[in-house]
C-alpha atoms as a PDB file:
ATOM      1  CA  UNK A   1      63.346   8.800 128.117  1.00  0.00           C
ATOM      2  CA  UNK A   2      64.066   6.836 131.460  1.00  0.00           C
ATOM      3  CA  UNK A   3      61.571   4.114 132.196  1.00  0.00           C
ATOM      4  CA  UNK A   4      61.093   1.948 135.454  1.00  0.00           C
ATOM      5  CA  UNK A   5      57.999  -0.373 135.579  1.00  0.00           C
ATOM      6  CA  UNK A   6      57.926  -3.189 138.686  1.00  0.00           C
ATOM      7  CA  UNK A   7      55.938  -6.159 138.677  1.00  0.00           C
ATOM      8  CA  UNK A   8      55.492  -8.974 140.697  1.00  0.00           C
ATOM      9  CA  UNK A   9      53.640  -7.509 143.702  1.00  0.00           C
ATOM     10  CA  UNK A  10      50.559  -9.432 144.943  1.00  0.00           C
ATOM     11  CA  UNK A  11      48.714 -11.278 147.948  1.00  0.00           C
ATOM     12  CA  UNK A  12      51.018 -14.145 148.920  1.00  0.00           C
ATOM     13  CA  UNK A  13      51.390 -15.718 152.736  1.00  0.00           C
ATOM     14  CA  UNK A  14      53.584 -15.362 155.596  1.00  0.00           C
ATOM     15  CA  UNK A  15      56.433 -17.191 155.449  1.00  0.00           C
ATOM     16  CA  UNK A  16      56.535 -17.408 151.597  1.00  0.00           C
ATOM     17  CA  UNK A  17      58.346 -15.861 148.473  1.00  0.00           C
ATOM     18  CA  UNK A  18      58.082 -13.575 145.785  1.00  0.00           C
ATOM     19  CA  UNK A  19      60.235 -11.880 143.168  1.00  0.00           C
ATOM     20  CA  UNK A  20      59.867  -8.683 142.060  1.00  0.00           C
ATOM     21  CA  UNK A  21      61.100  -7.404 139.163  1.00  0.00           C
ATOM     22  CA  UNK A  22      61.771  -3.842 137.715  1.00  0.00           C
ATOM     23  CA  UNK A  23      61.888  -3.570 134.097  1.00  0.00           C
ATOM     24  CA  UNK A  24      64.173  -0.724 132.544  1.00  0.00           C
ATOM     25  CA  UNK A  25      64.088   1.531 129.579  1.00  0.00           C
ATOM     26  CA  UNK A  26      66.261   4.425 128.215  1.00  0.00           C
ATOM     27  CA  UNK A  27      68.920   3.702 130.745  1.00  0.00           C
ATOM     28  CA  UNK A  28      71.369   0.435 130.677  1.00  0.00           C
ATOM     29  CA  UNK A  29      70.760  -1.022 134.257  1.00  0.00           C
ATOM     30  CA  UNK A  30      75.078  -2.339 134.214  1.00  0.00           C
ATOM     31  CA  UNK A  31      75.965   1.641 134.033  1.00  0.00           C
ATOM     32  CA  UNK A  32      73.897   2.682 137.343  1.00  0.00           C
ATOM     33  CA  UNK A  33      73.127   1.715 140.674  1.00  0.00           C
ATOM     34  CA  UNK A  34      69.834   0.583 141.876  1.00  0.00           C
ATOM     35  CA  UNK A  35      67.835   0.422 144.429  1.00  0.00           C
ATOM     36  CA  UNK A  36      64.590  -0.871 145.814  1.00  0.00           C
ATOM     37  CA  UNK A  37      62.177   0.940 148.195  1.00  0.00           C
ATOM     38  CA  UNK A  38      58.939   0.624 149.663  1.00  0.00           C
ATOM     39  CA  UNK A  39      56.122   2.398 151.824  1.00  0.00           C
ATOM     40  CA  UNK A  40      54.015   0.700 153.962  1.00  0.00           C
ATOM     41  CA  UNK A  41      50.454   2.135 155.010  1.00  0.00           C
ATOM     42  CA  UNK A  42      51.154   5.153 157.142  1.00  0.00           C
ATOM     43  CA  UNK A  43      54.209   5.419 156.590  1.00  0.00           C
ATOM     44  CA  UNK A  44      57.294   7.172 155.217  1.00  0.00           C
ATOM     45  CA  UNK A  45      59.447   5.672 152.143  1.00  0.00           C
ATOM     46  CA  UNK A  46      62.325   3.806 152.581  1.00  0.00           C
ATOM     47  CA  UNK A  47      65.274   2.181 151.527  1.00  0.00           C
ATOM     48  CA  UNK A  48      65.213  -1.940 151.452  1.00  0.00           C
ATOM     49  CA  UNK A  49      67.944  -2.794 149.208  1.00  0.00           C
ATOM     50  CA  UNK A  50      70.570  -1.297 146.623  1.00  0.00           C
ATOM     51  CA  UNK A  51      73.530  -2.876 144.092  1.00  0.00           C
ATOM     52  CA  UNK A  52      75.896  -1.330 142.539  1.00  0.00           C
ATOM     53  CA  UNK A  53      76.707   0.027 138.932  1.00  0.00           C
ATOM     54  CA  UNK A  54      79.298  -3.141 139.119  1.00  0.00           C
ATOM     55  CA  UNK A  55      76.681  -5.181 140.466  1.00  0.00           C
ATOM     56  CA  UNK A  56      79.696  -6.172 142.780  1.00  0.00           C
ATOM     57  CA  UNK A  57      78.193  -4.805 146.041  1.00  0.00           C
ATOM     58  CA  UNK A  58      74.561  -5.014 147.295  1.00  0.00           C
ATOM     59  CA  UNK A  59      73.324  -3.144 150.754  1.00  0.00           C
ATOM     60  CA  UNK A  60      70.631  -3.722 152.588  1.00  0.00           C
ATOM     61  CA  UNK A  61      68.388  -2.521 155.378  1.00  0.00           C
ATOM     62  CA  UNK A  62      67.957  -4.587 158.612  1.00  0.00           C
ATOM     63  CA  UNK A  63      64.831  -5.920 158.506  1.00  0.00           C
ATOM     64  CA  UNK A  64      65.585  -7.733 155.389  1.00  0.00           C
ATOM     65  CA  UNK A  65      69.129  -8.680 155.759  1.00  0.00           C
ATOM     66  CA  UNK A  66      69.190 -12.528 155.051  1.00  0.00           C
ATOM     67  CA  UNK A  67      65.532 -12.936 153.464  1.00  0.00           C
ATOM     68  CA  UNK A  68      65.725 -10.146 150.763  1.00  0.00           C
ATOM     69  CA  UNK A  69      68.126  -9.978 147.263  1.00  0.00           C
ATOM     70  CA  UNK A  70      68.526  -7.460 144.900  1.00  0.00           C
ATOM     71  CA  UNK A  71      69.845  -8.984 141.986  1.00  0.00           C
ATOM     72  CA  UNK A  72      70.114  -7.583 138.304  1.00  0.00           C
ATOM     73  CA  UNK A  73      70.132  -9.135 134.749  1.00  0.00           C
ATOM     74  CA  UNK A  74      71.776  -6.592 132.019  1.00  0.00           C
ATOM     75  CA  UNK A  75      70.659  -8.712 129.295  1.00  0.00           C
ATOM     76  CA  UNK A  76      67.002  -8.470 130.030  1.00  0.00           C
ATOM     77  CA  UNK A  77      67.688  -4.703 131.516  1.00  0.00           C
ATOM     78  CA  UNK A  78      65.911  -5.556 134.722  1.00  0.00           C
ATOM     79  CA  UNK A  79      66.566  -5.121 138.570  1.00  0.00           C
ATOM     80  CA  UNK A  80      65.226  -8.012 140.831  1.00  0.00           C
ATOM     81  CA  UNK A  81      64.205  -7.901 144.300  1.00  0.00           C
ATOM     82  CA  UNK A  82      63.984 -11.765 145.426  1.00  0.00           C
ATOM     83  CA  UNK A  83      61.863 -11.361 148.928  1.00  0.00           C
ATOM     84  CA  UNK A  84      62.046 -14.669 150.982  1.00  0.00           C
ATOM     85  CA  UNK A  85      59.775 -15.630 154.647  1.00  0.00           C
ATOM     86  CA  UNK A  86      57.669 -12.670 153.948  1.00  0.00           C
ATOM     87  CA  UNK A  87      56.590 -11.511 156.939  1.00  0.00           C
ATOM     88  CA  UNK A  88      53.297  -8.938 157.861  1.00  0.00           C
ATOM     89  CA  UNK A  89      55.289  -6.294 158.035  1.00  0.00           C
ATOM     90  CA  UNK A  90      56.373  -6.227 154.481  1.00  0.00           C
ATOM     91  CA  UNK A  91      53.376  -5.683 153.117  1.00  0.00           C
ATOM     92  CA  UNK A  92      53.848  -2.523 151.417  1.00  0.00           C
ATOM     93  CA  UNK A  93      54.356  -0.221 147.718  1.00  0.00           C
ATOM     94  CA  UNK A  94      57.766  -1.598 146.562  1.00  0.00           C
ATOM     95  CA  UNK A  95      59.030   1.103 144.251  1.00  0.00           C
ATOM     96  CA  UNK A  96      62.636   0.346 141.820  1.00  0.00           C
ATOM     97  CA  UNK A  97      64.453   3.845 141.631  1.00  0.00           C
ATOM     98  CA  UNK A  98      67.770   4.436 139.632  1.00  0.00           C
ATOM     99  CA  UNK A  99      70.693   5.876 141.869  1.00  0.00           C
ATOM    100  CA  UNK A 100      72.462   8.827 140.905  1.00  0.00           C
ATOM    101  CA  UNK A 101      74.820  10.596 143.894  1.00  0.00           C
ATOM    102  CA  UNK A 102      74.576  10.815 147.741  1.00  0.00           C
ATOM    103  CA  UNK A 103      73.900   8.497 150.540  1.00  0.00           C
ATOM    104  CA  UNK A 104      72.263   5.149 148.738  1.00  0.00           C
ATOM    105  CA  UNK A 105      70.055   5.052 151.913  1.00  0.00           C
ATOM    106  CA  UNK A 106      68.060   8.579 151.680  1.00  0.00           C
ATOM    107  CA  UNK A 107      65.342   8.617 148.604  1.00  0.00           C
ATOM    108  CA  UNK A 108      67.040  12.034 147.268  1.00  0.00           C
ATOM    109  CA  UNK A 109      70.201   9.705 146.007  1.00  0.00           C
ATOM    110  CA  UNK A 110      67.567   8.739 142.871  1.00  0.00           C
ATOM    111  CA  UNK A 111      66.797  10.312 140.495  1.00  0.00           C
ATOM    112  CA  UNK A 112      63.888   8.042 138.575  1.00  0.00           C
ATOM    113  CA  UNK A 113      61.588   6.159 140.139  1.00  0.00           C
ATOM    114  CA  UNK A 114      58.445   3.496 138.779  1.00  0.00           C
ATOM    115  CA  UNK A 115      55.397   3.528 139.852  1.00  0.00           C
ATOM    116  CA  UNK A 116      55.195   1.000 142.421  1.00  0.00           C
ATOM    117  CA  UNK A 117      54.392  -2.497 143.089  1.00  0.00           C
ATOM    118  CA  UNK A 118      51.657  -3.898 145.967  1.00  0.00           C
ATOM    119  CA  UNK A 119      53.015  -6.388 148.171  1.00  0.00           C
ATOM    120  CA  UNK A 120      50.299  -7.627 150.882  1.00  0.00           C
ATOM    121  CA  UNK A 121      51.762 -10.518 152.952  1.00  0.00           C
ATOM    122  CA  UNK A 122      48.435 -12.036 154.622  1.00  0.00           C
ATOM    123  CA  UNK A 123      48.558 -14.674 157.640  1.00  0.00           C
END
């Protein structure tokens, strides 16, 4: 059975940093690619960041290009998303999905998904 739990979301301040981290089970995180999403109030999900089954190439949306890194640890099994100068409008349900064919952009490219994290950037 294929698990993804995040954690790491929270109330933190503009400008600042968090790490959020997506814990795997039943699936070997170096064999798959992986991506992170999120939905903010409103509105639709979408793609913020994805990295490879080689963990050799990362993608990322343009909002968070240069602040945001998806990083992954196969020891531990677990995805990272390392968010720097959080701004309002990232506040938002961050959700860790596993990749599995198609466009790594469009939400039907995964096939699990967690449950979501809460990020609420506050000024």
């Amino acid at each position: 059975q294929v698990r993804l739990e995040e954690y790491g979301g929270g109330l933190v301040q503009v400008g600042t940093s968090r790490r959020l981290s997506c814990a795997v089970s039943g699936r070997a995180v170096s064999a798959y690619g992986w991506g992170w999403f999120r939905q903010g109030p409103g509105k639709e999900r979408t793609v913020v960041a994805f990295i490879s089954s080689s963990g050799g190439s990362t993608a990322y949306t343009d909002s968070v290009k240069g602040r945001f890194t998806i990083s992954r640890d196969s020891a531990g099994n677990v995805v990272y998303l390392q968010m720097n100068s959080l701004k309002p409008e990232d506040r938002a349900v961050y959700y860790c999905a596993q990749y599995h064919t198609g466009h790594w952009r469009t939400a039907d490219a995964y096939r699990y998904w967690g449950q979501g994290t809460q990020v609420t950037v506050s000024s």
